[in-house]
C-alpha atoms as a PDB file:
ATOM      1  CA  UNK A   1       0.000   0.000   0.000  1.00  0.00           C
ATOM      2  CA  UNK A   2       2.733   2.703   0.428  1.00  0.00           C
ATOM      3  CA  UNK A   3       5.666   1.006  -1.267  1.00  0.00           C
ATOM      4  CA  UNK A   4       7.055   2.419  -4.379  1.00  0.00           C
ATOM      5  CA  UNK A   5      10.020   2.304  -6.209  1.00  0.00           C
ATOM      6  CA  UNK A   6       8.954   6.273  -7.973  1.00  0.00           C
ATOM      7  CA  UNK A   7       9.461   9.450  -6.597  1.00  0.00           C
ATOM      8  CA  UNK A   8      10.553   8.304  -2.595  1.00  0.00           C
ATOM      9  CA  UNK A   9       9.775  10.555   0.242  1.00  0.00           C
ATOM     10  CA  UNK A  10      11.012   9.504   3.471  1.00  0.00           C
ATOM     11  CA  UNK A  11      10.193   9.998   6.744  1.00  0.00           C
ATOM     12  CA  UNK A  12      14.352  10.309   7.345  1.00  0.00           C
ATOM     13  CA  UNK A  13      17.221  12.414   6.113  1.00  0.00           C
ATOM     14  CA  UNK A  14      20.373  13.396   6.492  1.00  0.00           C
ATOM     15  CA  UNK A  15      21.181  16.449   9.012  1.00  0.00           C
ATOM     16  CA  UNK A  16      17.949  15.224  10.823  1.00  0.00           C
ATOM     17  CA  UNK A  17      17.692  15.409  14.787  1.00  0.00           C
ATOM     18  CA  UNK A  18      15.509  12.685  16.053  1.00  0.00           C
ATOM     19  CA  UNK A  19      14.911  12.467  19.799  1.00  0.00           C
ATOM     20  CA  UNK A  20      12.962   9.761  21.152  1.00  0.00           C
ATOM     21  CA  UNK A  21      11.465   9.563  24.814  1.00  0.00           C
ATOM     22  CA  UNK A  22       9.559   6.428  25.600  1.00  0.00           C
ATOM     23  CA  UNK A  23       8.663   3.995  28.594  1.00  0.00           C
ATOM     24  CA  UNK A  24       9.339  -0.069  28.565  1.00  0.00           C
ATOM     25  CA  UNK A  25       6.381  -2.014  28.457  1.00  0.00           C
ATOM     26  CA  UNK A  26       8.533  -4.680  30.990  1.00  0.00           C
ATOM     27  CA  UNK A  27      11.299  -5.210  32.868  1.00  0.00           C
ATOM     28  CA  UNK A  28      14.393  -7.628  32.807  1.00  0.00           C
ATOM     29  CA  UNK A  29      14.666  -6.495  36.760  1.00  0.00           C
ATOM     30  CA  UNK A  30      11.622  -7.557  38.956  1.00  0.00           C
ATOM     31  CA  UNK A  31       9.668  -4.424  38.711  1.00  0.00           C
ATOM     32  CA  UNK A  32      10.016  -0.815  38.087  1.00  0.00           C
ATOM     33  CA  UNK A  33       8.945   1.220  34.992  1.00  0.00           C
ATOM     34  CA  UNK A  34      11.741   1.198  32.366  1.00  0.00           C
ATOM     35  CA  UNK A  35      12.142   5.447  31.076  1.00  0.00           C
ATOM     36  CA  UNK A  36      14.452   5.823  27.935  1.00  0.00           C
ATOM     37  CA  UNK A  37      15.360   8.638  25.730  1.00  0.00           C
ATOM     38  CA  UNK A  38      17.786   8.821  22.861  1.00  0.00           C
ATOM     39  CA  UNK A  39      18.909  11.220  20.533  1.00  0.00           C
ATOM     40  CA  UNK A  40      20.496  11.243  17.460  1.00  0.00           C
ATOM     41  CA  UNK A  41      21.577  13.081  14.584  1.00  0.00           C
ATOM     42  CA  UNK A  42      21.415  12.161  10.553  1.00  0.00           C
ATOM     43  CA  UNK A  43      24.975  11.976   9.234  1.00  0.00           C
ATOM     44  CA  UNK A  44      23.823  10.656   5.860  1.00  0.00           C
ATOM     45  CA  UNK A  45      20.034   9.792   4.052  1.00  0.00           C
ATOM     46  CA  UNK A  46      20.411   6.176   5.956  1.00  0.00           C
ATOM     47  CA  UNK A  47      22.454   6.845   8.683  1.00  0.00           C
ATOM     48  CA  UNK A  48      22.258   8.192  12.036  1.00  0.00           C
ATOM     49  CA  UNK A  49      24.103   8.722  15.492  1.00  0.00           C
ATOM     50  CA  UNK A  50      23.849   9.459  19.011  1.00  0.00           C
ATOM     51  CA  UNK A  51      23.342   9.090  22.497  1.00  0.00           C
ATOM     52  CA  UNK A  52      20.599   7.047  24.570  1.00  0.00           C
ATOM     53  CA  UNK A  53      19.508   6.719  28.390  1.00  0.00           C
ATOM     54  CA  UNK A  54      17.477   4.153  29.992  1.00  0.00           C
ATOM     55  CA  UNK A  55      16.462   4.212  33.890  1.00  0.00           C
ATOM     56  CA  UNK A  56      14.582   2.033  36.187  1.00  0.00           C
ATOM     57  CA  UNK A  57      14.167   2.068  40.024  1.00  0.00           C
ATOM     58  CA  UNK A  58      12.078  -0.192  42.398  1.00  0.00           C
ATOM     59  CA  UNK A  59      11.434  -0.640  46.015  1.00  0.00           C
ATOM     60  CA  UNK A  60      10.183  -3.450  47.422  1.00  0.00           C
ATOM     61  CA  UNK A  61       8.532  -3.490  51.313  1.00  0.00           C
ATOM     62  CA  UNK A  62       8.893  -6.838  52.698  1.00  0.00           C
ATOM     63  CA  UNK A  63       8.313  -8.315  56.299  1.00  0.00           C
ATOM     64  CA  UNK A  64       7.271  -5.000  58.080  1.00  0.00           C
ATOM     65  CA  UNK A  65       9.883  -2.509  58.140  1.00  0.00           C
ATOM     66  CA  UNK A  66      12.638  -4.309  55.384  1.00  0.00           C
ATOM     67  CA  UNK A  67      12.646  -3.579  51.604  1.00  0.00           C
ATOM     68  CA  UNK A  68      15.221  -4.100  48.694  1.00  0.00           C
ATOM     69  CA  UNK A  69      15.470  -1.417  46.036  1.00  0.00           C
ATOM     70  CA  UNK A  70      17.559  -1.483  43.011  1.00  0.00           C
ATOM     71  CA  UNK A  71      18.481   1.127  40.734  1.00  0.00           C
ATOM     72  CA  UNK A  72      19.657   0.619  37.032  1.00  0.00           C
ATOM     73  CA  UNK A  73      21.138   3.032  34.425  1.00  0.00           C
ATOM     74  CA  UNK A  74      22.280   2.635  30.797  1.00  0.00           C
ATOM     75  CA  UNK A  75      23.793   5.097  28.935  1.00  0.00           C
ATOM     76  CA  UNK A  76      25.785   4.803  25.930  1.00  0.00           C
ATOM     77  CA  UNK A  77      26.031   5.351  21.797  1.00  0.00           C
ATOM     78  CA  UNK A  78      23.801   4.612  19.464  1.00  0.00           C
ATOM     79  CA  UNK A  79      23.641   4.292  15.796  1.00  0.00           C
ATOM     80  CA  UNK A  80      20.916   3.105  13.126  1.00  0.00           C
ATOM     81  CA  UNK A  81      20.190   2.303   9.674  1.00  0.00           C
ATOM     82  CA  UNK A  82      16.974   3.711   8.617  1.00  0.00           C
ATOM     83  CA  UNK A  83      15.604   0.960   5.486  1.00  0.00           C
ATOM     84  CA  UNK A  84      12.826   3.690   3.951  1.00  0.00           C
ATOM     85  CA  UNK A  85      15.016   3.462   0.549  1.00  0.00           C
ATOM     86  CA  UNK A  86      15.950   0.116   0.923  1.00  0.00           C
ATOM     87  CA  UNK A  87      12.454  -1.309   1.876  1.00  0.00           C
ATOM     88  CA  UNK A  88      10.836   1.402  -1.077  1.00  0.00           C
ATOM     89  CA  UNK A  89       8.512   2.474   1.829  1.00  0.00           C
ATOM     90  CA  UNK A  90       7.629   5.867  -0.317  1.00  0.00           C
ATOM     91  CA  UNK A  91       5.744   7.259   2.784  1.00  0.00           C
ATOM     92  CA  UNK A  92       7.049  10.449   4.725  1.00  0.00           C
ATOM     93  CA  UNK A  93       5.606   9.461   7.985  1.00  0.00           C
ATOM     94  CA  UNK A  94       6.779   6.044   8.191  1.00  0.00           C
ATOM     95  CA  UNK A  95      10.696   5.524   9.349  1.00  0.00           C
ATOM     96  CA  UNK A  96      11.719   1.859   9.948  1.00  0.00           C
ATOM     97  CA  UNK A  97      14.832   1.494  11.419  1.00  0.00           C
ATOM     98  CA  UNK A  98      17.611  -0.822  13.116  1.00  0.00           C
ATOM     99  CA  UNK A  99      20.715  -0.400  15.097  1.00  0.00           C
ATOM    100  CA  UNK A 100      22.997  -0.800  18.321  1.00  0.00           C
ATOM    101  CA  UNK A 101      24.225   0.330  21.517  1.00  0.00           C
ATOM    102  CA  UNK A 102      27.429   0.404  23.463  1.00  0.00           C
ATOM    103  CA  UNK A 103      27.352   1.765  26.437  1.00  0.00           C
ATOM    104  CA  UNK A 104      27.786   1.350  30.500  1.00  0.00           C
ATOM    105  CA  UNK A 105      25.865   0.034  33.066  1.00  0.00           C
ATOM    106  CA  UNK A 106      25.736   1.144  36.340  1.00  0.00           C
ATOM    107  CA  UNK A 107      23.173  -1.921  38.723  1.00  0.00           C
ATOM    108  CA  UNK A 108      23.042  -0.695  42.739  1.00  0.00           C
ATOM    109  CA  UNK A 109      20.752  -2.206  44.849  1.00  0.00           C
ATOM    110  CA  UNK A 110      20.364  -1.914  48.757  1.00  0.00           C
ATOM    111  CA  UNK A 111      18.941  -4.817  50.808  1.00  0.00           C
ATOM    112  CA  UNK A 112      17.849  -3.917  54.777  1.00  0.00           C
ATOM    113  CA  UNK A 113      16.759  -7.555  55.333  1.00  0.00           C
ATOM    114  CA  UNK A 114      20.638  -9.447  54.362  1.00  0.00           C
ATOM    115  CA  UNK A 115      22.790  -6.662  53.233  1.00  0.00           C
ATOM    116  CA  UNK A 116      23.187  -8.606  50.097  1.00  0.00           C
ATOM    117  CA  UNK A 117      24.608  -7.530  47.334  1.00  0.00           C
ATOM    118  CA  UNK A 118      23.916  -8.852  43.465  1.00  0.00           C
ATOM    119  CA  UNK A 119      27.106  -9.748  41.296  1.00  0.00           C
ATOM    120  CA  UNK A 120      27.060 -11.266  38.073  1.00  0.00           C
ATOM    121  CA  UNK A 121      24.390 -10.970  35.679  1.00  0.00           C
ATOM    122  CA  UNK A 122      23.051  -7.770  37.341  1.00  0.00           C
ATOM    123  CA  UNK A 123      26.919  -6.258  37.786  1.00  0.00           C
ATOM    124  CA  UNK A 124      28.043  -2.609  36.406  1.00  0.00           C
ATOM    125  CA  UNK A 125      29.898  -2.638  33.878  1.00  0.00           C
ATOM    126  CA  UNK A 126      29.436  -2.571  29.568  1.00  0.00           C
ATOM    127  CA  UNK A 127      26.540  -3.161  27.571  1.00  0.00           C
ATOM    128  CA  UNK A 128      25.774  -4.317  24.216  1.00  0.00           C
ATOM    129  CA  UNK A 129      22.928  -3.747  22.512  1.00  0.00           C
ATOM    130  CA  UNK A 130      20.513  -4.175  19.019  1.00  0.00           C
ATOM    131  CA  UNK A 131      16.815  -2.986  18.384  1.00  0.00           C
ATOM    132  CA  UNK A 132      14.653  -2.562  15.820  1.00  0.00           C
ATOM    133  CA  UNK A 133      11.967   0.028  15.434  1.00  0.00           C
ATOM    134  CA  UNK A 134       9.532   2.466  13.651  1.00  0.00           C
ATOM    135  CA  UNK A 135       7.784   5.821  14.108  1.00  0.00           C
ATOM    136  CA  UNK A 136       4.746   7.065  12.399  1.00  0.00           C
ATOM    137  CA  UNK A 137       4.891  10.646  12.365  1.00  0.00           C
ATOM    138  CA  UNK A 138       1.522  12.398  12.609  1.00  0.00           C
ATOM    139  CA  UNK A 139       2.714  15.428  10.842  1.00  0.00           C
ATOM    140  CA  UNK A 140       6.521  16.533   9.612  1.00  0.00           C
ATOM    141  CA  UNK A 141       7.884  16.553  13.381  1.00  0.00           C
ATOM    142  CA  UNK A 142       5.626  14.570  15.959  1.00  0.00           C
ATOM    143  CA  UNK A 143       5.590  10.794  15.678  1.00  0.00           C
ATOM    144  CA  UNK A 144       4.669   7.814  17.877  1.00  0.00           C
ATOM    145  CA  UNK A 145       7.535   5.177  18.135  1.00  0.00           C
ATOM    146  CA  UNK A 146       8.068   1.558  19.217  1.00  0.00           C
ATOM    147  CA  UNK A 147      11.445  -0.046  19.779  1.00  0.00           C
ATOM    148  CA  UNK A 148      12.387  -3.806  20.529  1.00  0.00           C
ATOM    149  CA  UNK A 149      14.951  -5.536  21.260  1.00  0.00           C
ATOM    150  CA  UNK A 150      18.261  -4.852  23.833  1.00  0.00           C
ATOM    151  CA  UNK A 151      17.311  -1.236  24.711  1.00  0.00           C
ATOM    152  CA  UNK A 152      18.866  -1.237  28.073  1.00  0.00           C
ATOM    153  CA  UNK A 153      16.264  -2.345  30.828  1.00  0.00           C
ATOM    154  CA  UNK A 154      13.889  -3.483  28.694  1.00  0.00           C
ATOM    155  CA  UNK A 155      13.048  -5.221  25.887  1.00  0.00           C
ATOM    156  CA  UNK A 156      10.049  -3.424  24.369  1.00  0.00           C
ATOM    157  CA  UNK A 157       9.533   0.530  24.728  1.00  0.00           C
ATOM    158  CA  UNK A 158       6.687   2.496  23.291  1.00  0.00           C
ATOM    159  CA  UNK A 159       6.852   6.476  23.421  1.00  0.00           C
ATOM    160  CA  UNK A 160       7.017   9.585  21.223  1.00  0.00           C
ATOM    161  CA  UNK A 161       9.281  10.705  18.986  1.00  0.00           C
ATOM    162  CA  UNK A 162      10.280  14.411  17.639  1.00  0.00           C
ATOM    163  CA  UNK A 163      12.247  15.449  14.684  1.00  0.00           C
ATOM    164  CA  UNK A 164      13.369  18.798  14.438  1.00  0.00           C
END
């Protein structure tokens, strides 16, 4: 329905600023709301780089007065390959896109039952990450957005996205 190989208009190009701000739809950690934002900047017609942030927090009240909370933060660089020209998608509000992450990860957590700390799995240290996604832009700058895949604390995050 809007793929064409005449005349493309795409919802992407280069010297674009995209930002994106959205909110997971789950959690790798148990609980907490997953926030995210990433921005990035067209450095050719398929191309473009940045920066992204993810956060999530939870507390947890157990056994009267005890409680765990954990705090999680990923921040890092980001890159994608939009597919508009690829894929033929002749459509100005539709952007499909792909890319990665690498970035740190900073995991604390506090535990006033066992002192406990987590190691391992839910350590500091660097991240790797891929996602897929796509915006439909309502008119030339507003757009709603969906992202899956490794995008920091979650694995699914719907928002809004702005181009300017």
């Amino acid at each position: 329905m809007f793929f064409s190989s005449t005349g493309q208009q795409t919802a992407f190009s280069k010297s674009d600023k995209l930002l994106n701000l959205g909110i997971g739809v789950n959690s790798y950690y148990q609980g907490g709301i997953p926030l995210g934002a990433s921005f990035e900047v067209g450095v050719s017609e398929d191309i473009s780089v940045g920066v992204s942030i993810d956060y999530l927090s939870y507390r947890y009240r157990f056994y009267g007065d005890y409680s765990y909370k954990f705090t999680a933060l990923y921040a890092g660089a980001r890159a994608s390959y939009h597919f508009n020209e690829l894929l033929e998608i002749d459509n100005e509000k539709i952007d499909v896109y792909g890319g990665g992450t690498l970035g740190l990860r900073s995991f604390r957590w506090k535990d006033t039952y066992s002192d406990e700390s987590l190691s391992g799995r839910y350590g500091s240290g660097l991240y790797v990450g891929a996602y897929v996604g796509g915006k439909y832009y309502f008119n030339p700058r507003i757009g709603a957005m969906l992202e899956a895949g490794a995008i920091g604390s979650t694995n699914v995050r719907i928002g809004v996205g702005f181009k300017f």
